[in-house]
N, C-alpha and C. Protein backbone atom coordinates (compact mmCIF):
# COMPACT_ATOMS: atom_id res chain seq x y z
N UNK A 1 1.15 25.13 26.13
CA UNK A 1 2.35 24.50 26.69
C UNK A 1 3.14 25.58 27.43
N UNK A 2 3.67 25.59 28.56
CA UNK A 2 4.58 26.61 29.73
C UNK A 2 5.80 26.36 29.09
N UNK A 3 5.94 27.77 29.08
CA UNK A 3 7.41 28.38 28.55
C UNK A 3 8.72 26.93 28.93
N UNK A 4 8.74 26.25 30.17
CA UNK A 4 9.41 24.82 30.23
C UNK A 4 9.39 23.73 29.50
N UNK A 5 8.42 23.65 29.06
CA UNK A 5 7.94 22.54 28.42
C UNK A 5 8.30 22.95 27.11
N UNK A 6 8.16 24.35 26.09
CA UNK A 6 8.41 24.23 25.08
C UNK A 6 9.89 24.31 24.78
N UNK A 7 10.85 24.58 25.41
CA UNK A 7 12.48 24.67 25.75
C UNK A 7 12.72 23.35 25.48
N UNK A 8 12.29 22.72 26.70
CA UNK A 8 12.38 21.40 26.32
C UNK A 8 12.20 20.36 24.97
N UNK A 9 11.29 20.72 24.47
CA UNK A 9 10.74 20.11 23.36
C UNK A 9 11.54 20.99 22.47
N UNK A 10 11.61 22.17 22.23
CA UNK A 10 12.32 22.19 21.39
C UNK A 10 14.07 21.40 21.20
N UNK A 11 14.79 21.76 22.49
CA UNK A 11 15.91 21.00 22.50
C UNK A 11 16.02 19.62 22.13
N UNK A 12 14.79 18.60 22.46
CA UNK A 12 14.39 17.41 22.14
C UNK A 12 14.47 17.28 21.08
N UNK A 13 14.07 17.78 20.03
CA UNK A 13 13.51 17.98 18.86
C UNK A 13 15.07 17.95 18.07
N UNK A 14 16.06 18.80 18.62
CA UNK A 14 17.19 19.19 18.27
C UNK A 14 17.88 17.99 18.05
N UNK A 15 18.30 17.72 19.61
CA UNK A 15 19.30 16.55 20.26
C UNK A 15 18.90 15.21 19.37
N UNK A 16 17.66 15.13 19.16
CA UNK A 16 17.06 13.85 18.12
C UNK A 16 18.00 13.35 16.78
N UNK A 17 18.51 14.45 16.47
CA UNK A 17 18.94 14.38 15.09
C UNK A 17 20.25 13.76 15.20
N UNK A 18 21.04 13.48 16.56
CA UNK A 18 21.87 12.54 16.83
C UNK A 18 22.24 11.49 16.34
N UNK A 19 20.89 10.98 16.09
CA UNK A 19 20.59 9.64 15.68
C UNK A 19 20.73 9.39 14.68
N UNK A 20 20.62 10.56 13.41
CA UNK A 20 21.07 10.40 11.80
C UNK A 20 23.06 11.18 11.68
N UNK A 21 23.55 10.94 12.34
CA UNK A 21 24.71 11.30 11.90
C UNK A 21 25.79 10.94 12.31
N UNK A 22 25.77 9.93 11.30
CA UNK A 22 26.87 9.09 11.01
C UNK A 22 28.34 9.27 11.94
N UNK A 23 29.06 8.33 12.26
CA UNK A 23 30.26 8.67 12.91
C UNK A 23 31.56 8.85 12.13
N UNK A 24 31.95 9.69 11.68
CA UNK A 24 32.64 10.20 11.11
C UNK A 24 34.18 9.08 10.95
N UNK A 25 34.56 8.79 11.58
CA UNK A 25 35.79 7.93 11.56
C UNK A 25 35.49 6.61 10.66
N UNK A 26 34.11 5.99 11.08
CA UNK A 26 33.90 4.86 10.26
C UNK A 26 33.51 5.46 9.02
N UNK A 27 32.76 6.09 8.86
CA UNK A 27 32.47 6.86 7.61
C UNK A 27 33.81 6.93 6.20
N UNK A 28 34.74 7.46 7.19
CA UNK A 28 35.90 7.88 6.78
C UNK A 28 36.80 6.20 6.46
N UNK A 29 36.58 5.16 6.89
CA UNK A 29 37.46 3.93 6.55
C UNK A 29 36.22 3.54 5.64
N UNK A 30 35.08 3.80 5.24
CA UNK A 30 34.91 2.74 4.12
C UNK A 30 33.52 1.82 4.90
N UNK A 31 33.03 1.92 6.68
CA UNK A 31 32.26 0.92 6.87
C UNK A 31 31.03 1.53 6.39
N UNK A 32 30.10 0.69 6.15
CA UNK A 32 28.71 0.37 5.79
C UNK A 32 27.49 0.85 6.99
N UNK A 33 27.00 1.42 6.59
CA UNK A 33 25.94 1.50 7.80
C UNK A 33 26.52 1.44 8.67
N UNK A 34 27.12 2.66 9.39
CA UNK A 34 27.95 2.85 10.59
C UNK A 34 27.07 3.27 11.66
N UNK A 35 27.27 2.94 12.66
CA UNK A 35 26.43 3.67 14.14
C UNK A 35 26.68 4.65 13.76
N UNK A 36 25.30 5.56 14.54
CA UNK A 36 25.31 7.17 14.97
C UNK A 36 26.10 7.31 15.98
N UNK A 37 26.03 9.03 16.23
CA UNK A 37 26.65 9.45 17.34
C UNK A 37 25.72 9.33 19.09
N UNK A 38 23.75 8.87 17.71
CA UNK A 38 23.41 8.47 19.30
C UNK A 38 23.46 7.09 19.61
N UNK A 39 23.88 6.31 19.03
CA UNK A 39 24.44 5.02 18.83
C UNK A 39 25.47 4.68 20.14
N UNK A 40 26.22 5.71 19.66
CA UNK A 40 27.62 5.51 20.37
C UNK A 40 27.40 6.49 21.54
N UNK A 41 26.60 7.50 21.83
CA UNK A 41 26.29 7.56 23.09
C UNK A 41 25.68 6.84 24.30
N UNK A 42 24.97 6.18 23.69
CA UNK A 42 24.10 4.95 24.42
C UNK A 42 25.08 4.36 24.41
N UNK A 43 25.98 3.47 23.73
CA UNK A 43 27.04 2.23 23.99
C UNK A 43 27.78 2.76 25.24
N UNK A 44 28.25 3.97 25.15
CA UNK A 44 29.10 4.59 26.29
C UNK A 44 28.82 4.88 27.68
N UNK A 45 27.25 5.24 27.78
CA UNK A 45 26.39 4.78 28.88
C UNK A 45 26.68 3.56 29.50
N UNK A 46 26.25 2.74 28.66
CA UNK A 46 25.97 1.52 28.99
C UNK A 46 27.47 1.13 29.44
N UNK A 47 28.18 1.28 29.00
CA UNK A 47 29.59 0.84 29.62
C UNK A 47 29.76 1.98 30.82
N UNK A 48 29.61 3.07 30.66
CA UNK A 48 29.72 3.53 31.96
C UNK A 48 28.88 2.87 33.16
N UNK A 49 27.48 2.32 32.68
CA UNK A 49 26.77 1.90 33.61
C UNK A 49 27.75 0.10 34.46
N UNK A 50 28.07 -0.58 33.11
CA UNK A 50 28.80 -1.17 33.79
C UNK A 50 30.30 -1.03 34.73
N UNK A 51 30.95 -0.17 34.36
CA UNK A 51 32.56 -0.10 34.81
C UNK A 51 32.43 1.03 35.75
N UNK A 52 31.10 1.95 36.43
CA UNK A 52 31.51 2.69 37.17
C UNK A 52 31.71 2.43 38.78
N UNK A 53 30.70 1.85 38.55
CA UNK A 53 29.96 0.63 39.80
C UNK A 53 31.47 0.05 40.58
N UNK A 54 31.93 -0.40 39.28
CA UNK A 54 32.92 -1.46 39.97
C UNK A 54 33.75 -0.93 39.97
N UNK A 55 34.21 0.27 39.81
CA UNK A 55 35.34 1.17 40.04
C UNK A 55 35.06 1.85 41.32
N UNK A 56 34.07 1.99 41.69
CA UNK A 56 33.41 2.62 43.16
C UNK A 56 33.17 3.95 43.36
N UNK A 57 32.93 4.29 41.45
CA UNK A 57 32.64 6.01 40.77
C UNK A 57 30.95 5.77 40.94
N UNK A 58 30.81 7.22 41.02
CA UNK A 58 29.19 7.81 40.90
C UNK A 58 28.40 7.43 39.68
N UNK A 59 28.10 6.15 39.33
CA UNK A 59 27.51 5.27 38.17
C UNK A 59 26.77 6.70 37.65
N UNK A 60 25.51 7.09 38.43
CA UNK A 60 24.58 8.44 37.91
C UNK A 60 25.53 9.44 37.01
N UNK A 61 26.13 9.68 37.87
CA UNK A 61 26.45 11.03 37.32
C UNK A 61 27.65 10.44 35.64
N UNK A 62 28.57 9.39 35.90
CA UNK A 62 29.08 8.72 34.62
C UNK A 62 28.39 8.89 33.50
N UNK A 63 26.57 7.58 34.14
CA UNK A 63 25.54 7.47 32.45
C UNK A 63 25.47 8.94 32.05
N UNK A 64 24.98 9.99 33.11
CA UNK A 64 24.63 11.28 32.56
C UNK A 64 25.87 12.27 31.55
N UNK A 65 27.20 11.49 31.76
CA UNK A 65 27.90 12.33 31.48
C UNK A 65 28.40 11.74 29.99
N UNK A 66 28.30 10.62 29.77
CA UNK A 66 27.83 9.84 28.69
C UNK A 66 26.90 10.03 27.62
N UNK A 67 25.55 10.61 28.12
CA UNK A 67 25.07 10.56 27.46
C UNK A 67 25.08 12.13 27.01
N UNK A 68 25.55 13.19 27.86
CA UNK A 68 25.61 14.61 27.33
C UNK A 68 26.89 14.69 26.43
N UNK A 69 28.12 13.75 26.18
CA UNK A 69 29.25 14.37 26.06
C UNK A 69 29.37 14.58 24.41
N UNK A 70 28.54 14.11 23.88
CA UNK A 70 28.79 14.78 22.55
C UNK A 70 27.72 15.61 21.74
N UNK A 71 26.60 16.12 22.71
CA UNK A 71 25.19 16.37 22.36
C UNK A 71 25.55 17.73 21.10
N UNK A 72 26.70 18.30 21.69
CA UNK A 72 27.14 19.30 20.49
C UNK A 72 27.34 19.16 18.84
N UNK A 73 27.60 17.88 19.25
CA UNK A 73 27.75 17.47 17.26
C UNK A 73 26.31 17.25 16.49
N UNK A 74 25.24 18.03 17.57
CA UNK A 74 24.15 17.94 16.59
C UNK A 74 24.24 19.31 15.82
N UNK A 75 25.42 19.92 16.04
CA UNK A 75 25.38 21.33 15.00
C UNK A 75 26.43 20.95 14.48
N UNK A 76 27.86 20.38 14.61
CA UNK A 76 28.83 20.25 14.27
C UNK A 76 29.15 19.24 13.60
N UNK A 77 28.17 18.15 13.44
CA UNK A 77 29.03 16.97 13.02
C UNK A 77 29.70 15.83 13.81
N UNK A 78 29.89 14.40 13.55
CA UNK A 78 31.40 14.38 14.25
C UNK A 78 32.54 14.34 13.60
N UNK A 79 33.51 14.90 14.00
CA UNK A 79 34.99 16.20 13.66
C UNK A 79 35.63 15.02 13.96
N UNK A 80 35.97 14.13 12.49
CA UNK A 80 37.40 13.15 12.94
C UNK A 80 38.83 13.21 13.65
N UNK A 81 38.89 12.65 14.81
CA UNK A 81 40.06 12.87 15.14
C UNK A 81 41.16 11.91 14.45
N UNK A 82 41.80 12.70 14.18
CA UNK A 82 42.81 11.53 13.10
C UNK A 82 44.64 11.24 14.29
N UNK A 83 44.80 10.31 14.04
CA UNK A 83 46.33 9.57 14.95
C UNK A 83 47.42 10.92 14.44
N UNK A 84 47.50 11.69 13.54
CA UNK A 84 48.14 13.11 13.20
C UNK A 84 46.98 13.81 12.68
N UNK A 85 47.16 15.22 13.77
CA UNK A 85 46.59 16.01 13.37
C UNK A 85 46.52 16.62 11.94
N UNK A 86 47.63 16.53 11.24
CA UNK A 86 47.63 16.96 10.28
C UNK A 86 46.99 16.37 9.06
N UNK A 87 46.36 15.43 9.50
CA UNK A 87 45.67 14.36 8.59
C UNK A 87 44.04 14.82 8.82
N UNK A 88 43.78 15.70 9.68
CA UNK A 88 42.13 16.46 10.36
C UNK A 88 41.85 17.47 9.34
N UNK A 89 40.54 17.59 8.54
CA UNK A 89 39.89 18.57 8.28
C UNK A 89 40.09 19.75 8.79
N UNK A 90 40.14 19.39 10.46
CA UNK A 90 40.01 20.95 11.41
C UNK A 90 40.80 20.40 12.63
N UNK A 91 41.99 21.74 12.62
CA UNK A 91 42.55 21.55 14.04
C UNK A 91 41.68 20.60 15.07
N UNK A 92 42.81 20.41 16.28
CA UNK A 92 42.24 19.93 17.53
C UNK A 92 41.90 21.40 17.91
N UNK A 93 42.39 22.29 18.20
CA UNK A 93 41.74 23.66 18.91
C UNK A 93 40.72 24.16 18.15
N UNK A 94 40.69 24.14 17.16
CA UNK A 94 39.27 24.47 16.41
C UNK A 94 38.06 23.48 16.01
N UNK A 95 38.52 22.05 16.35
CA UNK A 95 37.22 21.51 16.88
C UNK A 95 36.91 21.67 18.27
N UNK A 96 37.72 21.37 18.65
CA UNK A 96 37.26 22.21 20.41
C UNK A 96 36.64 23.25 20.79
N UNK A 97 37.18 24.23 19.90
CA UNK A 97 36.19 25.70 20.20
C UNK A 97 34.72 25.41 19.28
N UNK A 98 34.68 24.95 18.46
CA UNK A 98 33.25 24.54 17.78
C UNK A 98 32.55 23.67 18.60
N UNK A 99 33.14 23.00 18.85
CA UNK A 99 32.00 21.65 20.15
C UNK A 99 31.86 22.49 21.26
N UNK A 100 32.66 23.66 21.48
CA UNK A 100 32.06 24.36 23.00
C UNK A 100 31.33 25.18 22.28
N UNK A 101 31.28 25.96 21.43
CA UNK A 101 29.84 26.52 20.68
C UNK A 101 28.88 26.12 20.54
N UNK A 102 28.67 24.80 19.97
CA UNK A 102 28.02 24.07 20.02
C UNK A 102 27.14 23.55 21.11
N UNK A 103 28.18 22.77 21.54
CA UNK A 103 27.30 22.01 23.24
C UNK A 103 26.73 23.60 23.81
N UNK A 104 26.72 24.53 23.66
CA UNK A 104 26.41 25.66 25.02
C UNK A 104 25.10 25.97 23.76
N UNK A 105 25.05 26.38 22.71
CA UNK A 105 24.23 26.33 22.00
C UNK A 105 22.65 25.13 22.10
N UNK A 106 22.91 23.86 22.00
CA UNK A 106 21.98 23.53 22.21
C UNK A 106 21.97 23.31 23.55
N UNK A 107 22.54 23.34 24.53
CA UNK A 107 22.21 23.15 25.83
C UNK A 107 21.25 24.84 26.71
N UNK A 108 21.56 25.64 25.62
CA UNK A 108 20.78 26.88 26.01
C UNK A 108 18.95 27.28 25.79
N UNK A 109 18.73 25.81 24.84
CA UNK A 109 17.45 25.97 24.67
C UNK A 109 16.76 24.96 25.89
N UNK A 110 17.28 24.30 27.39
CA UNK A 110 16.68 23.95 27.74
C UNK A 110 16.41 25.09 28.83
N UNK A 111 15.40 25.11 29.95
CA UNK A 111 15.05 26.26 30.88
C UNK A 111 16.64 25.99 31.92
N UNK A 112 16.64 27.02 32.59
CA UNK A 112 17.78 27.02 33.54
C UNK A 112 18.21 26.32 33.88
N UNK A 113 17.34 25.74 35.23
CA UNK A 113 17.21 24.96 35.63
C UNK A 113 17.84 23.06 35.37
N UNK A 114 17.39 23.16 34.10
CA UNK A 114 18.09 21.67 33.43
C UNK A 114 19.53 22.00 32.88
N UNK A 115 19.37 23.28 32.29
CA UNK A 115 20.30 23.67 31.32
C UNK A 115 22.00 23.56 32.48
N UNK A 116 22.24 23.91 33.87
CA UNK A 116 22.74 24.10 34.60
C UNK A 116 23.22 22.44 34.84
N UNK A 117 22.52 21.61 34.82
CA UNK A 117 23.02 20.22 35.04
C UNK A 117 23.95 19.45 34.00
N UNK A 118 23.16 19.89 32.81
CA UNK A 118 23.82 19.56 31.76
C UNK A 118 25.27 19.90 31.51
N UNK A 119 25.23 21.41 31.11
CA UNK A 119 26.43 22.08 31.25
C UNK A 119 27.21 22.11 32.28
N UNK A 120 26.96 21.80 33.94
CA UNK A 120 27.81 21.73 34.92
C UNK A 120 28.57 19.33 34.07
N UNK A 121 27.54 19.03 33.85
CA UNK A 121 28.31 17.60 33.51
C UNK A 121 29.35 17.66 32.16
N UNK A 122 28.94 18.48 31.11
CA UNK A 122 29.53 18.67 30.20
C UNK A 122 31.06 19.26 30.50
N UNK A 123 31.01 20.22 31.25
CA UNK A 123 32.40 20.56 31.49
C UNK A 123 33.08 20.26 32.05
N UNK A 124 32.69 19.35 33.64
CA UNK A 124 33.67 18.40 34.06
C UNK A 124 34.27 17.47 32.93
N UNK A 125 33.71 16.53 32.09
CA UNK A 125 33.92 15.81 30.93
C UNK A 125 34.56 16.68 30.31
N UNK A 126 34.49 17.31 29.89
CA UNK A 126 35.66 18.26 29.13
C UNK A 126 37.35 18.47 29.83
N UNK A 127 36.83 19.01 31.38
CA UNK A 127 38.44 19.41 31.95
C UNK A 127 39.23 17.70 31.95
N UNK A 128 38.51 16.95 31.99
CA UNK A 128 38.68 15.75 32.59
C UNK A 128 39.79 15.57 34.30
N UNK A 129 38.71 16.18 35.19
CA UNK A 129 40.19 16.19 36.63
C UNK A 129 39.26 15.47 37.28
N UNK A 130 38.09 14.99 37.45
CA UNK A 130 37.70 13.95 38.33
C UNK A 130 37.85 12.32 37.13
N UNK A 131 37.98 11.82 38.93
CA UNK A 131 37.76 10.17 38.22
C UNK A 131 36.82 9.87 37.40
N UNK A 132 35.05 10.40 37.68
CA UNK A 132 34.52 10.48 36.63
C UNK A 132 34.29 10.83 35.69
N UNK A 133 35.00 11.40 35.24
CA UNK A 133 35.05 12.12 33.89
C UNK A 133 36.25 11.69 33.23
N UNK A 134 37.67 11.40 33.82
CA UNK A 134 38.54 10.65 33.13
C UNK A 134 38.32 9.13 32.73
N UNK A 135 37.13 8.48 33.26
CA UNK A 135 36.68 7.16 33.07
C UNK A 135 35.51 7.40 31.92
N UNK A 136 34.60 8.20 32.01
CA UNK A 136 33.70 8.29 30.53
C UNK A 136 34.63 8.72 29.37
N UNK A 137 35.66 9.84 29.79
CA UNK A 137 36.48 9.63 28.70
C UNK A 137 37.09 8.23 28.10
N UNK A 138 37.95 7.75 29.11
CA UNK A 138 38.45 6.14 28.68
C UNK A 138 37.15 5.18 27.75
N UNK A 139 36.06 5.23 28.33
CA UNK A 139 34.84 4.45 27.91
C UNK A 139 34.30 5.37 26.52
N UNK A 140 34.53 6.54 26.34
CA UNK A 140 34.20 7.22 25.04
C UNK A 140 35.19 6.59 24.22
N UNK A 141 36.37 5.96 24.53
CA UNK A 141 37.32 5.34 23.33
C UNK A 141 37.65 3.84 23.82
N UNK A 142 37.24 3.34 24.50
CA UNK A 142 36.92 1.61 24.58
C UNK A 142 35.26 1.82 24.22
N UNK A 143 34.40 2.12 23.55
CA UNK A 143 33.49 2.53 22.72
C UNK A 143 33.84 1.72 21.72
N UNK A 144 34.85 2.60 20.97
CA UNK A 144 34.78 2.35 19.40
C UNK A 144 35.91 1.14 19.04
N UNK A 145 36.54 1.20 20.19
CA UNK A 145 37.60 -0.32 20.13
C UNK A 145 36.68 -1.67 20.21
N UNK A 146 35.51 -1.34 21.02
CA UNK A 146 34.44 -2.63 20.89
C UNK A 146 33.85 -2.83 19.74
N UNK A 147 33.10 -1.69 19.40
CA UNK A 147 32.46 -1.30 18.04
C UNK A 147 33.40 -1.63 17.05
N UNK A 148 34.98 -2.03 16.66
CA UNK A 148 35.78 -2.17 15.68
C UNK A 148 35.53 -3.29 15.59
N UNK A 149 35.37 -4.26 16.67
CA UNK A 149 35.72 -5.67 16.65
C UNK A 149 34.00 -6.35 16.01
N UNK A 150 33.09 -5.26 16.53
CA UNK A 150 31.72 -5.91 15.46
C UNK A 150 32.25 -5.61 13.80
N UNK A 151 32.81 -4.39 13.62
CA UNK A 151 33.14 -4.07 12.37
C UNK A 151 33.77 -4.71 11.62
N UNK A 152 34.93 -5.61 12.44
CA UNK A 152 35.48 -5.94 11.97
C UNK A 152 35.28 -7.84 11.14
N UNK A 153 34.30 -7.87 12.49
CA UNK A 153 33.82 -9.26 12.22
C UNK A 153 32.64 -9.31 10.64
N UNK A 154 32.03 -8.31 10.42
CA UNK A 154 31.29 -7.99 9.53
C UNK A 154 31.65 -7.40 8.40
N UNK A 155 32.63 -7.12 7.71
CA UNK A 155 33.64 -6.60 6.77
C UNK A 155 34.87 -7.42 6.51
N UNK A 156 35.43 -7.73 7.46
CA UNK A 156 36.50 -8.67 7.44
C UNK A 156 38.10 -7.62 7.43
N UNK A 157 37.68 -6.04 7.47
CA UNK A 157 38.46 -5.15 7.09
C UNK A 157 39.48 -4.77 8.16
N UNK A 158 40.69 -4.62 7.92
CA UNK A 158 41.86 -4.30 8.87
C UNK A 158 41.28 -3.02 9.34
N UNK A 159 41.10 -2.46 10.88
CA UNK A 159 40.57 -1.48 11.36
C UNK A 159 41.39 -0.83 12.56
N UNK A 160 41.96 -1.90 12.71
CA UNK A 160 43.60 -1.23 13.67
C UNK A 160 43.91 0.09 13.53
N UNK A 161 43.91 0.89 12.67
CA UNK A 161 44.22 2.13 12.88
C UNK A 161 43.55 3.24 14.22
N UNK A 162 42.14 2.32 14.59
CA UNK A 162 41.72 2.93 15.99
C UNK A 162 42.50 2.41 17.05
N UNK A 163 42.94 1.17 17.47
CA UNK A 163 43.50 0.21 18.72
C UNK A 163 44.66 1.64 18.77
N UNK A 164 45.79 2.64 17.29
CA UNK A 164 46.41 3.10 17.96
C UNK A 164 46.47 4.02 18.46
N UNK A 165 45.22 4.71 18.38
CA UNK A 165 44.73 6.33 18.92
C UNK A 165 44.38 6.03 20.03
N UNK A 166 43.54 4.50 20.39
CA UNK A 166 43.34 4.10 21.81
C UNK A 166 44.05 4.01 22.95
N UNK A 167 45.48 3.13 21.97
CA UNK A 167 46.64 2.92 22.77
C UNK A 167 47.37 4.37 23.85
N UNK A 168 46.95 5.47 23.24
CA UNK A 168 47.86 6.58 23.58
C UNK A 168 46.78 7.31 24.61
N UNK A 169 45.38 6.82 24.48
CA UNK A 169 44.93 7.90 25.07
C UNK A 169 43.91 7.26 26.64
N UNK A 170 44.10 5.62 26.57
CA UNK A 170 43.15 5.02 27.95
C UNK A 170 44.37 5.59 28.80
N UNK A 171 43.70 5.95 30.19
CA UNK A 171 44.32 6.06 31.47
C UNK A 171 43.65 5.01 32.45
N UNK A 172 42.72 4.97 32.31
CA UNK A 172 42.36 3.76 33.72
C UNK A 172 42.67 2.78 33.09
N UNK A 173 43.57 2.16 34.46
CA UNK A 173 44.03 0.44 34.70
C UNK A 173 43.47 -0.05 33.79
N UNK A 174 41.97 -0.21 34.72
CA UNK A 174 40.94 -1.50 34.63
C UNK A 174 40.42 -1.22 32.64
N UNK A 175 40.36 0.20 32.45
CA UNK A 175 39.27 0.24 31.01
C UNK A 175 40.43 -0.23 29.89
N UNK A 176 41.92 0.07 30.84
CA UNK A 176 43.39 -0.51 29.67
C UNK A 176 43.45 -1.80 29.91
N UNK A 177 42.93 -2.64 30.72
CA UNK A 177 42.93 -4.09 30.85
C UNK A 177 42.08 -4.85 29.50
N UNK A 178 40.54 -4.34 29.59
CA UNK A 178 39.84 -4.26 28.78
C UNK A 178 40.29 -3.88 27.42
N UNK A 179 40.64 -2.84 26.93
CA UNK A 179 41.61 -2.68 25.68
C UNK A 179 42.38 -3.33 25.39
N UNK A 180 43.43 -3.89 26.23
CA UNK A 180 44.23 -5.09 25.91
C UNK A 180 43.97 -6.15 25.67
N UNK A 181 43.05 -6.71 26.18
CA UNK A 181 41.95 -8.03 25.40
C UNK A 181 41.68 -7.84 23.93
N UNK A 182 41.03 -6.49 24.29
CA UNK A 182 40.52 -6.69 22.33
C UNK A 182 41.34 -6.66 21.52
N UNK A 183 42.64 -5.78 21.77
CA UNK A 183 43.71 -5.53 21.08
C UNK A 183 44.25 -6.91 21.04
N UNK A 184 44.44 -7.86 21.80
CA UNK A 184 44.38 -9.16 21.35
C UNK A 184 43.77 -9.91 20.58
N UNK A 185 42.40 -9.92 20.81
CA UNK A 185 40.71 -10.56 19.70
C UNK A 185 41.58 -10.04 18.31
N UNK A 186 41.69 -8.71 18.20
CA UNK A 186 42.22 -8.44 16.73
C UNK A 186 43.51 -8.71 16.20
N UNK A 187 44.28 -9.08 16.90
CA UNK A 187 46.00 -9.86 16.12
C UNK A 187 45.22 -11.35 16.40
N UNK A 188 44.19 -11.60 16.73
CA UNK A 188 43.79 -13.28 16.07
C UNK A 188 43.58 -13.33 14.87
């Protein structure tokens, strides 16, 4: 196998483990068999795939940025963000500096070449100063406001405590239009 191919596979191999680890917030209220973090990367895709289009953003570069933006919590975990910080295991600045350890960590076992795409998408998503990247953000947290309302239908459990971390942090119109619906579905 060429030195490319095994980078690859090894990172593969890595990034896989996505798929067993649990999302920390639901974890943390009590739900049952909660989506992964590759769960909820794919959901966020997929909504990027829908809402970028029609926003008249670079759909490509959105799914891609979707699907890299949390590839770091395959060393880290996911690091609850709680409505007060002071209610967090770990600072906001010290999960931040761990997810940039992280993400550059496994993004270093792919060859240059890939490794450069990744990390050039990862950090726009991070600064958040383009439209696309302030919209996968919005869609990284109309994510789990969708995902509440399956939760919620399946538990029967008051889960509102996400709608208000949501409330403070959508910026696009259109993805706060969308939030406001569900935030409705749930005072039914």
């Amino acid at each position: 196998m060429s030195d490319s191919l095994s980078g690859e596979l090894e990172f593969l191999r890595e990034v896989i483990k996505l798929k067993d680890i649990e999302r920390s917030g639901w974890v943390i209220t009590g739900v049952e068999e909660p989506e992964s973090v590759a769960d909820h990367s794919f959901s966020t895709a997929m909504l990027a795939m829908v809402f970028a289009k029609r926003l008249g953003l670079n759909a490509d570069k959105c799914i891609k940025m979707a699907i890299v933006h949390d590839i770091g919590e395959v060393y880290t975990g996911d690091i609850a963000t709680r409505l007060d910080e002071r209610d967090q295991t770990v600072s906001n600045e010290e999960k931040k500096r761990l997810g940039d350890d992280a993400t550059r960590r496994i993004i270093s076992k792919l060859p240059a070449d890939s490794a450069g795409e990744f990390l050039d998408l990862w950090r726009e998503y991070e600064e958040r100063k383009t439209p696309e990247s302030v919209l996968v953000k919005d869609l990284d947290i109309l994510d789990y406001c969708v995902q509440l309302l399956e939760y919620r239908d399946r538990t029967g459990d008051d889960l509102t405590v996400f709608l208000k971390t949501a409330d403070m942090k959508i910026k696009t119109p259109e993805i706060r239009e969308v939030f406001e619906e569900i935030r409705e579905m749930v005072r039914k």
